[in-house]
PDB file of N, CA and C in Angstrom:
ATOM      1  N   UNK A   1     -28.303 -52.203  80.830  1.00  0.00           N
ATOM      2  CA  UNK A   1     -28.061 -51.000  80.066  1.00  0.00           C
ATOM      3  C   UNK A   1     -27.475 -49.893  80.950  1.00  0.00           C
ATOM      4  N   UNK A   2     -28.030 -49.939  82.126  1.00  0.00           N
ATOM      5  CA  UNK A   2     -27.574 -48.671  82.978  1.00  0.00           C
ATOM      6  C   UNK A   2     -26.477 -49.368  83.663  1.00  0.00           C
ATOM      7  N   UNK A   3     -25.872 -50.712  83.709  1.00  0.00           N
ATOM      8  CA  UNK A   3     -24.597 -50.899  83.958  1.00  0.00           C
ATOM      9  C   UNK A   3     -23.364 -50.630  82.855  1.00  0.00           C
ATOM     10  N   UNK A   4     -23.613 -50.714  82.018  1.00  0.00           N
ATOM     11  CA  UNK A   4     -22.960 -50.605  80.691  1.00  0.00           C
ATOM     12  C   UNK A   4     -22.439 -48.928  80.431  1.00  0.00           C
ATOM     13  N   UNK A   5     -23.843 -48.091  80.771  1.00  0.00           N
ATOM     14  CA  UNK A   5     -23.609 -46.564  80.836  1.00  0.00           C
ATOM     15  C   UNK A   5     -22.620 -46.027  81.957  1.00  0.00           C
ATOM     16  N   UNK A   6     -22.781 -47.050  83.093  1.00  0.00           N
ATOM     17  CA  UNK A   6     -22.186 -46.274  84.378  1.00  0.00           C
ATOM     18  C   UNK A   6     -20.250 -46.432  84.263  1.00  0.00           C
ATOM     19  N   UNK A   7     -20.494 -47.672  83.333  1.00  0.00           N
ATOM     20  CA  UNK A   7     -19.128 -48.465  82.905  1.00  0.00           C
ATOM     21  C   UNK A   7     -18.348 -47.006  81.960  1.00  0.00           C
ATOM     22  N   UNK A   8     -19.068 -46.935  80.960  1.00  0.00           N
ATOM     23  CA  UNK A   8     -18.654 -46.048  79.819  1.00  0.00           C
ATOM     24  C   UNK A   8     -18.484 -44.719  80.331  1.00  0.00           C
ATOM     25  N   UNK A   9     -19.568 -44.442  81.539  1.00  0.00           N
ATOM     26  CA  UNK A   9     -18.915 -42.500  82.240  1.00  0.00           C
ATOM     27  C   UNK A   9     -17.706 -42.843  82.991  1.00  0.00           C
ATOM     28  N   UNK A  10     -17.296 -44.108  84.270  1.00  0.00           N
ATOM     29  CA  UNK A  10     -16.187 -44.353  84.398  1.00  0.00           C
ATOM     30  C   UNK A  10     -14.983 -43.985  83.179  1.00  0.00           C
ATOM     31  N   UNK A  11     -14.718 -44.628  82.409  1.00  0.00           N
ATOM     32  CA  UNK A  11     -13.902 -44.180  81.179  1.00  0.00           C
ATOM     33  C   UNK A  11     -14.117 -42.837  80.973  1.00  0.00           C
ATOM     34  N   UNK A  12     -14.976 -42.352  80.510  1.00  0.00           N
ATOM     35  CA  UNK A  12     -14.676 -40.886  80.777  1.00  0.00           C
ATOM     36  C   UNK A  12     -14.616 -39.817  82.177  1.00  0.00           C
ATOM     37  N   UNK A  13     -14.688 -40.722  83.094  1.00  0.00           N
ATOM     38  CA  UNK A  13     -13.828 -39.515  83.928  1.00  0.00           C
ATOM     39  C   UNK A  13     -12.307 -40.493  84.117  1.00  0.00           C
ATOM     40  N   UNK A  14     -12.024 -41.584  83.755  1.00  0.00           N
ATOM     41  CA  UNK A  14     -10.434 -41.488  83.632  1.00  0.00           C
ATOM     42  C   UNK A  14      -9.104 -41.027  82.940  1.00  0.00           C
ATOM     43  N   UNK A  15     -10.568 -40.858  81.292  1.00  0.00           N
ATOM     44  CA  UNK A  15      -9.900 -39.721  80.201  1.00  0.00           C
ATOM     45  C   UNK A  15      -9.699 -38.500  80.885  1.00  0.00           C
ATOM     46  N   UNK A  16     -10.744 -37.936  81.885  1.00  0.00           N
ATOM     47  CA  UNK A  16     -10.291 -36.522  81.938  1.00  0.00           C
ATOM     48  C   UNK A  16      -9.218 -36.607  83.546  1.00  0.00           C
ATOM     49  N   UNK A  17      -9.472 -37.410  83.729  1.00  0.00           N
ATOM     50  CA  UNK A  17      -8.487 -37.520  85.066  1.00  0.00           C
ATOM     51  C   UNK A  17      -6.852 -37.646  84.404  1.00  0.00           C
ATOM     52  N   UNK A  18      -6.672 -38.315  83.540  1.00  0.00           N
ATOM     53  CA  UNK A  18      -5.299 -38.482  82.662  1.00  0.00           C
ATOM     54  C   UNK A  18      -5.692 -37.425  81.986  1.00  0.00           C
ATOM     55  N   UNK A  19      -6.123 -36.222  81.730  1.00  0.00           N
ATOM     56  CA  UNK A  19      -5.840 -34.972  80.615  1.00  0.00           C
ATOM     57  C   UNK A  19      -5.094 -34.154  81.685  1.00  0.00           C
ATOM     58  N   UNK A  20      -6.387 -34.371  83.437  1.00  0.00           N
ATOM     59  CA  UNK A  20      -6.168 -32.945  84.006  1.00  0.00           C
ATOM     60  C   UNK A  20      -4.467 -33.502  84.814  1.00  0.00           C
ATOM     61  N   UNK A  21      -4.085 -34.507  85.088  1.00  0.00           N
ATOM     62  CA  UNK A  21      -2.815 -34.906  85.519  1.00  0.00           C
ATOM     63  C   UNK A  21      -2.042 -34.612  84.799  1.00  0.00           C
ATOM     64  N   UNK A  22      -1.771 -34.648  83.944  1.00  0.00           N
ATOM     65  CA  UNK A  22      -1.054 -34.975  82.615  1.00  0.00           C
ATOM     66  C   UNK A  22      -0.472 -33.824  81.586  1.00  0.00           C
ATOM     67  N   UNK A  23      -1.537 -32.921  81.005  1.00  0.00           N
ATOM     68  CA  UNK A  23      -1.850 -31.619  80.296  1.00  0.00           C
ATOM     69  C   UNK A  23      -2.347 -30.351  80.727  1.00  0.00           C
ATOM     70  N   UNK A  24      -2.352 -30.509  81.927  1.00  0.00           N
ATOM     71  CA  UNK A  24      -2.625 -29.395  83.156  1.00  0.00           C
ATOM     72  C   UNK A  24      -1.151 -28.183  83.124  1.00  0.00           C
ATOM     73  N   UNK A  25       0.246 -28.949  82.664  1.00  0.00           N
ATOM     74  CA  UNK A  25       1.083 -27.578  82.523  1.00  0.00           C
ATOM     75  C   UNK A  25       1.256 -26.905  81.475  1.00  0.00           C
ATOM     76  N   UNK A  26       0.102 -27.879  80.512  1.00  0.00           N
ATOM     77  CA  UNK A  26       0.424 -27.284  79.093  1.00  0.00           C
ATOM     78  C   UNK A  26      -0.931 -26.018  78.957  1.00  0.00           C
ATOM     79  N   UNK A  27      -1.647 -26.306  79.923  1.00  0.00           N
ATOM     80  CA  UNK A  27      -2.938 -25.310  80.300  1.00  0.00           C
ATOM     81  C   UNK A  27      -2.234 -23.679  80.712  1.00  0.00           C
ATOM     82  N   UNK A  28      -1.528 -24.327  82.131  1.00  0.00           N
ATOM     83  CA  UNK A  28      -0.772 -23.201  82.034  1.00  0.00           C
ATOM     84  C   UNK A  28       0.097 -22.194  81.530  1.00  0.00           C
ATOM     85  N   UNK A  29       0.702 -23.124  80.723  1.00  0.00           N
ATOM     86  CA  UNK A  29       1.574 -22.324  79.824  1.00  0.00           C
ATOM     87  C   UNK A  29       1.001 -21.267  78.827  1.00  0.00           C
ATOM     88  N   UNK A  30      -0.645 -21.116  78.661  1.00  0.00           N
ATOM     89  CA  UNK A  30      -1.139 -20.515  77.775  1.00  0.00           C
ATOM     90  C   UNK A  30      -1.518 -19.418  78.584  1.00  0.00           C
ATOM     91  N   UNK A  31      -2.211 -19.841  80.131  1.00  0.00           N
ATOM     92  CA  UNK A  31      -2.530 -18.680  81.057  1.00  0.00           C
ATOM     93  C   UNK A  31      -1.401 -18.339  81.856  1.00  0.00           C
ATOM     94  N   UNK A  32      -0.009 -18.956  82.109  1.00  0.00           N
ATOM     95  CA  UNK A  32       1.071 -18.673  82.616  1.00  0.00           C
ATOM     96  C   UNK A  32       0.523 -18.505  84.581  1.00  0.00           C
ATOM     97  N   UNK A  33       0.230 -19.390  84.811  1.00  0.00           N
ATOM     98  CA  UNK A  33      -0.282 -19.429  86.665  1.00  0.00           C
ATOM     99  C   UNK A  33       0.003 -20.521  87.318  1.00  0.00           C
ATOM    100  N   UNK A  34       0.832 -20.688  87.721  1.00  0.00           N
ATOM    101  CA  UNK A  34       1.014 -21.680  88.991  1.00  0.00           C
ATOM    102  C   UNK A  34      -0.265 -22.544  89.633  1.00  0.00           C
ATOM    103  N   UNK A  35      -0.780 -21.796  89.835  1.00  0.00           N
ATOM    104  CA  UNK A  35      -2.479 -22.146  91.107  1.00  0.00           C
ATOM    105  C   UNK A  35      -3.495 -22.699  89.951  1.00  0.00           C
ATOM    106  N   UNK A  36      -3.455 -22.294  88.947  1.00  0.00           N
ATOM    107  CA  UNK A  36      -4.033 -22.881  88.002  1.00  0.00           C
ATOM    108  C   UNK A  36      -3.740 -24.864  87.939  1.00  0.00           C
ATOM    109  N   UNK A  37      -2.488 -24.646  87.716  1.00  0.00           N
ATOM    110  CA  UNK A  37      -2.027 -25.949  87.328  1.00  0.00           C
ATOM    111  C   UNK A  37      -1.743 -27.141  88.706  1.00  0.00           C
ATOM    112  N   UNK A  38      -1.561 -26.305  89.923  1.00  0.00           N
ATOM    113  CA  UNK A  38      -2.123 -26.916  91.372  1.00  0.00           C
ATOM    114  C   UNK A  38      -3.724 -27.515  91.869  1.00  0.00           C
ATOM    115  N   UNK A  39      -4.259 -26.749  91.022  1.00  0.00           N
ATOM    116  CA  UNK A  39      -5.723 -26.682  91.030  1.00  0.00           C
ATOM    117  C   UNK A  39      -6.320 -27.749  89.844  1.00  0.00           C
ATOM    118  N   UNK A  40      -5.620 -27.922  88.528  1.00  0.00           N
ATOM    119  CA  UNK A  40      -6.481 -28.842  87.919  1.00  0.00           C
ATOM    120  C   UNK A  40      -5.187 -29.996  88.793  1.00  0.00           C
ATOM    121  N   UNK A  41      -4.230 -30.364  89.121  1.00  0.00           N
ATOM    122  CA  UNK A  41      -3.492 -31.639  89.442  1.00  0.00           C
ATOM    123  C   UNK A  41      -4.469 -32.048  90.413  1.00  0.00           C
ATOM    124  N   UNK A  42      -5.154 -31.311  91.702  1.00  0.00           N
ATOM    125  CA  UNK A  42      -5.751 -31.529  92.578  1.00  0.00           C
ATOM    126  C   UNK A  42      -6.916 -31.745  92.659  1.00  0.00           C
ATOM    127  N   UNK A  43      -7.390 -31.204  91.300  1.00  0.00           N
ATOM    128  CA  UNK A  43      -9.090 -31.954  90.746  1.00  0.00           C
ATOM    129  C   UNK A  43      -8.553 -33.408  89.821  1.00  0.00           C
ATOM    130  N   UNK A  44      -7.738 -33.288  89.016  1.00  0.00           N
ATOM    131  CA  UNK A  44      -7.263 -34.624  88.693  1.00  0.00           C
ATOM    132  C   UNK A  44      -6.953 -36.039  89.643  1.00  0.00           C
ATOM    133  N   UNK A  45      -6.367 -35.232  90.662  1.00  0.00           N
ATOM    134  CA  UNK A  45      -6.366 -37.222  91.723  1.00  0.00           C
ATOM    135  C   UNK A  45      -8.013 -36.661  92.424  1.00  0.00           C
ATOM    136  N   UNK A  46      -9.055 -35.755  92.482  1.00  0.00           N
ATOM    137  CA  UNK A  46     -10.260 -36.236  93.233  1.00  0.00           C
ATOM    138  C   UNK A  46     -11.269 -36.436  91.996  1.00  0.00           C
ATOM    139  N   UNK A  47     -10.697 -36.569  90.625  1.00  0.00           N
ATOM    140  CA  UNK A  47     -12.042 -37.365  89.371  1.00  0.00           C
ATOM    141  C   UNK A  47     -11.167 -38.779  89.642  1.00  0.00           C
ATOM    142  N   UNK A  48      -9.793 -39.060  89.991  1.00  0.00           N
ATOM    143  CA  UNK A  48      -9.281 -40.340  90.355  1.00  0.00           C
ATOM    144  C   UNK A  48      -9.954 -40.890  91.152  1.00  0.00           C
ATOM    145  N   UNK A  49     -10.045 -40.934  91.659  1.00  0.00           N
ATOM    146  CA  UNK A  49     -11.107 -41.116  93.583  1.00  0.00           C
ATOM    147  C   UNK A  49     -12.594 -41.680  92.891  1.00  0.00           C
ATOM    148  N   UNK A  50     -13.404 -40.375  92.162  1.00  0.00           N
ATOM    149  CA  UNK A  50     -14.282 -40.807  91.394  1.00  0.00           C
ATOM    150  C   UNK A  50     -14.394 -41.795  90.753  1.00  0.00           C
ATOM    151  N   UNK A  51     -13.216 -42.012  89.734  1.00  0.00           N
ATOM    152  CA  UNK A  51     -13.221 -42.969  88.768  1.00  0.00           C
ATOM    153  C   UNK A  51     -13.331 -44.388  89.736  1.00  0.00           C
ATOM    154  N   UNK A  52     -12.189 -44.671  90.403  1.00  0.00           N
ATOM    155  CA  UNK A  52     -12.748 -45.512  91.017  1.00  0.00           C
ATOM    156  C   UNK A  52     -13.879 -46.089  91.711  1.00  0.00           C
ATOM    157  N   UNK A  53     -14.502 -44.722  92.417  1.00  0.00           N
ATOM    158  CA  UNK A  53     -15.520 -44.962  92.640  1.00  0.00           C
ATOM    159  C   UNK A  53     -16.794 -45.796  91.826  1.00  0.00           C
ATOM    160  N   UNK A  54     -16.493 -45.039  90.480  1.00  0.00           N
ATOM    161  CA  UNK A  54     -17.798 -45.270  90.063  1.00  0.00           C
ATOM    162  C   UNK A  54     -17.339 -46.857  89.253  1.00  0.00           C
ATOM    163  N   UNK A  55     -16.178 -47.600  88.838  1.00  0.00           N
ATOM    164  CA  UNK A  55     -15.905 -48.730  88.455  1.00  0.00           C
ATOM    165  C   UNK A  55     -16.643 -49.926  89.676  1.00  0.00           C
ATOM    166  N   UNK A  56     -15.886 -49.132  90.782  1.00  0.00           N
ATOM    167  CA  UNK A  56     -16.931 -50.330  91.819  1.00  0.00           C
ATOM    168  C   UNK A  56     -18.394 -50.238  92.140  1.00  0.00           C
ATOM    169  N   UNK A  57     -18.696 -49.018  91.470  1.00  0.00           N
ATOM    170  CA  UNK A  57     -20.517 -48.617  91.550  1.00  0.00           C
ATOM    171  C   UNK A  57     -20.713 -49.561  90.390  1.00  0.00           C
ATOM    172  N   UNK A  58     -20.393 -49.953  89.757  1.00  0.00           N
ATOM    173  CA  UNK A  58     -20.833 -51.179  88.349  1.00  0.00           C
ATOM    174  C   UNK A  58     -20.422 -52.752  89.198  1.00  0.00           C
ATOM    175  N   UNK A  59     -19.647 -53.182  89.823  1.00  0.00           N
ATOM    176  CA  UNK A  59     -19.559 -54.307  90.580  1.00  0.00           C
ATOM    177  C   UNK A  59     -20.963 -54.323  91.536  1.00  0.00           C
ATOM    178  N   UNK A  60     -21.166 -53.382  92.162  1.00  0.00           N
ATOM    179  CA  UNK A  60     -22.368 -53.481  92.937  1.00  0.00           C
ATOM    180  C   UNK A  60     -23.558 -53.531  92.549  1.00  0.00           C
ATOM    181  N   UNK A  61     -23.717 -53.064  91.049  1.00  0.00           N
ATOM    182  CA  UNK A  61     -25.076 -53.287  90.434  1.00  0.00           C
ATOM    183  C   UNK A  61     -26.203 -52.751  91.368  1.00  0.00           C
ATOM    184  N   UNK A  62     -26.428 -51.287  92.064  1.00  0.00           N
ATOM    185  CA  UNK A  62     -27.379 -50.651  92.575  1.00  0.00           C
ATOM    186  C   UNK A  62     -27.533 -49.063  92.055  1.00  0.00           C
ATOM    187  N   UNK A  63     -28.824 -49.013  91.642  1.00  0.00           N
ATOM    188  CA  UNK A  63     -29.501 -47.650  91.277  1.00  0.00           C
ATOM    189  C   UNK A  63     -29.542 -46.845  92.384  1.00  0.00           C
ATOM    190  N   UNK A  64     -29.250 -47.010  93.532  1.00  0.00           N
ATOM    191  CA  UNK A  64     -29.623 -45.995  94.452  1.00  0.00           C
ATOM    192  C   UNK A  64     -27.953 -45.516  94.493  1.00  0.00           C
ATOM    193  N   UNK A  65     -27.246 -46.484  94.527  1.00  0.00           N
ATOM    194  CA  UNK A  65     -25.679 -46.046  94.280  1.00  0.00           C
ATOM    195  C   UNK A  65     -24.865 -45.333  93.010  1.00  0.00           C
ATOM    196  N   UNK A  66     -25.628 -45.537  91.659  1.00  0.00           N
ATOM    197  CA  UNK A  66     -25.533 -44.503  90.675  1.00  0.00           C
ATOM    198  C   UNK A  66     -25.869 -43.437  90.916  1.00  0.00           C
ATOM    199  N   UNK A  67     -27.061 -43.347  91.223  1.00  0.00           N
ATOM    200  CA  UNK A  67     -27.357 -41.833  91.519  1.00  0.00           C
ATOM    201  C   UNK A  67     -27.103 -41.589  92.708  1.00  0.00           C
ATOM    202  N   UNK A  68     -26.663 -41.622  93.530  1.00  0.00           N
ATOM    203  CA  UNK A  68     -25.962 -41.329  94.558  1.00  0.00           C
ATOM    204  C   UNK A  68     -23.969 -40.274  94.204  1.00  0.00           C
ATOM    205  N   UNK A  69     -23.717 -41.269  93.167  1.00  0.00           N
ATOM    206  CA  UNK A  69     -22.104 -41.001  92.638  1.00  0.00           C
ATOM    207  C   UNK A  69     -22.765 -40.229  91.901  1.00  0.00           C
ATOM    208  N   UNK A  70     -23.896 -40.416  90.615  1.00  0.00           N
ATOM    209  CA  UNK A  70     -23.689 -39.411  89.847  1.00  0.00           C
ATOM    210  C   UNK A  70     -24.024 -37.668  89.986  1.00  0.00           C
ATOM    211  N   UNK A  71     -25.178 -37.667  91.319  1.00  0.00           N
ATOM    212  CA  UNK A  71     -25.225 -36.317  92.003  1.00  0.00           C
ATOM    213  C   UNK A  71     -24.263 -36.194  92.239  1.00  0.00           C
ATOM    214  N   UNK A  72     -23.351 -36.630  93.068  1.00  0.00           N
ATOM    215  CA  UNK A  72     -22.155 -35.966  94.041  1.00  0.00           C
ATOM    216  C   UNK A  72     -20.652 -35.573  92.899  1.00  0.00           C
ATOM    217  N   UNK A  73     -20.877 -36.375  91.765  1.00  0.00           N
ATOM    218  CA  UNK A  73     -19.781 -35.700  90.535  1.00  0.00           C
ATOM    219  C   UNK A  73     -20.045 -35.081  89.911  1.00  0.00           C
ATOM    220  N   UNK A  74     -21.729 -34.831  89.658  1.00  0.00           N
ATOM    221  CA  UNK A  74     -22.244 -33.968  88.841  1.00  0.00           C
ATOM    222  C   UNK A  74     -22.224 -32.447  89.796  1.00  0.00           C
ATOM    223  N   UNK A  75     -22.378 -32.404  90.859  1.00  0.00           N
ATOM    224  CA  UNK A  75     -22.408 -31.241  91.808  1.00  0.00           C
ATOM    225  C   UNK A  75     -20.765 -30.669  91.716  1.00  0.00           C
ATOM    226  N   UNK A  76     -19.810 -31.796  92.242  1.00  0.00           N
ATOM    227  CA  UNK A  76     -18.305 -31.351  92.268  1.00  0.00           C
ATOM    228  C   UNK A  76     -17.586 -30.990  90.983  1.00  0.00           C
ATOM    229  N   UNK A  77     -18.394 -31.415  89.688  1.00  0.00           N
ATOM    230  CA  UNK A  77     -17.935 -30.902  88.897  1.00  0.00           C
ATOM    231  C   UNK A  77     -18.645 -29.142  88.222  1.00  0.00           C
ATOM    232  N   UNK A  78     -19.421 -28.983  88.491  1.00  0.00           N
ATOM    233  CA  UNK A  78     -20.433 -27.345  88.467  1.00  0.00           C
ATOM    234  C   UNK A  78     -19.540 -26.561  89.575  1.00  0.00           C
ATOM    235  N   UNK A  79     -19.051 -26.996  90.269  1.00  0.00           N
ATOM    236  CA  UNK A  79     -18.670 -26.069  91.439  1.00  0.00           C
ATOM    237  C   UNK A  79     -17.024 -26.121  90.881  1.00  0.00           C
ATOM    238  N   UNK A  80     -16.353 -26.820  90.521  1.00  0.00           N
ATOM    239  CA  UNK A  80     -14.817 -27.045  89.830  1.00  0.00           C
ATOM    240  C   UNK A  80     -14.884 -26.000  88.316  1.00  0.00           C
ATOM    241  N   UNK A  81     -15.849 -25.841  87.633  1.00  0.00           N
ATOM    242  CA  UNK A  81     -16.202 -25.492  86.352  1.00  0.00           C
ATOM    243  C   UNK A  81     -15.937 -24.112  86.970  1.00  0.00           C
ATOM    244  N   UNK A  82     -16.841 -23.777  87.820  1.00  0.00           N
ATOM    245  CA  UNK A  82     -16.854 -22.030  88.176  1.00  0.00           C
ATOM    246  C   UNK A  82     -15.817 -21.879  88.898  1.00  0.00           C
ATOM    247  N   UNK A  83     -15.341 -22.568  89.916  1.00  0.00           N
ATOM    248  CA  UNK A  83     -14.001 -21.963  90.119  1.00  0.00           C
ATOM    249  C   UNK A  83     -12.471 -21.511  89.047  1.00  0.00           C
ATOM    250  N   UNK A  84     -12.491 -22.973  88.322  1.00  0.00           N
ATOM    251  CA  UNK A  84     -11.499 -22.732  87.047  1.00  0.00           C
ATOM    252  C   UNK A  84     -11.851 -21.579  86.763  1.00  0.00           C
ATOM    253  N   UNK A  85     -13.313 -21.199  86.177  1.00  0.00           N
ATOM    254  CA  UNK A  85     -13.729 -19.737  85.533  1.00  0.00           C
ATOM    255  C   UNK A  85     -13.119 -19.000  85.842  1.00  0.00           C
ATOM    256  N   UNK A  86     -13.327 -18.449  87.048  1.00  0.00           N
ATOM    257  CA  UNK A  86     -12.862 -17.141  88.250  1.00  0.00           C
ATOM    258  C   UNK A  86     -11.586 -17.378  87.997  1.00  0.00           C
ATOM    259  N   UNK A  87     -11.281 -18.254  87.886  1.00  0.00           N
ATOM    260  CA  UNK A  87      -9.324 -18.425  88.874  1.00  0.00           C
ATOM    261  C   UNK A  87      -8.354 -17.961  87.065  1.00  0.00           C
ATOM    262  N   UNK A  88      -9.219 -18.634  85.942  1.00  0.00           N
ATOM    263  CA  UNK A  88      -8.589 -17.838  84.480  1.00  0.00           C
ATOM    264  C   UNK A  88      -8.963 -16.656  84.335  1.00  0.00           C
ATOM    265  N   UNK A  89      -9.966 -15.966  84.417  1.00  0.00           N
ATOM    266  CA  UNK A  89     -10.752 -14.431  84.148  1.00  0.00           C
ATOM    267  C   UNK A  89     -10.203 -13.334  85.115  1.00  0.00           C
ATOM    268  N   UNK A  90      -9.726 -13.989  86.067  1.00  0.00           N
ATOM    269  CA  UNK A  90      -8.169 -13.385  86.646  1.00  0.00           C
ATOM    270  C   UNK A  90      -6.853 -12.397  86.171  1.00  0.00           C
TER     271      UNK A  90
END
């Protein structure tokens, strides 16, 4: 079950890894910023990194290695959230 879950958050950070690559100039175009759209391309290839990561965290079949990935994306993504904040409220 908790391989199946770790499978299914993979997929969703490759959905958002293909939004923030992808639909990142159409972001800008609403806030009109350069650094904006440098900034999600550059969180987009490191949820890439992730994604992979966590596809081969399901080959390995270890709990100490889920939660291991899922602190360290759950942390990089709280700290990505508040920066975006700051960097639109700009």
């Amino acid at each position: 079950m908790i391989q199946a879950m770790m499978f299914l958050f993979s997929l969703l950070l490759g959905l958002l890894t293909w939004f923030l690559l992808t639909k990142s100039s159409e972001i800008v175009l609403v806030f009109d910023k350069k650094s904006v759209e440098k900034t999600l391309r550059f969180n987009g290839k490191i949820y890439f990194s992730f994604t992979i990561l966590s596809f081969f965290s399901v080959l390995l079949n270890s709990q100490l290695i889920y939660t291991v990935i899922l602190t360290i994306i759950s942390i990089y993504t709280a700290f990505f959230s508040i920066r975006l904040a700051s960097s639109l409220k700009k």
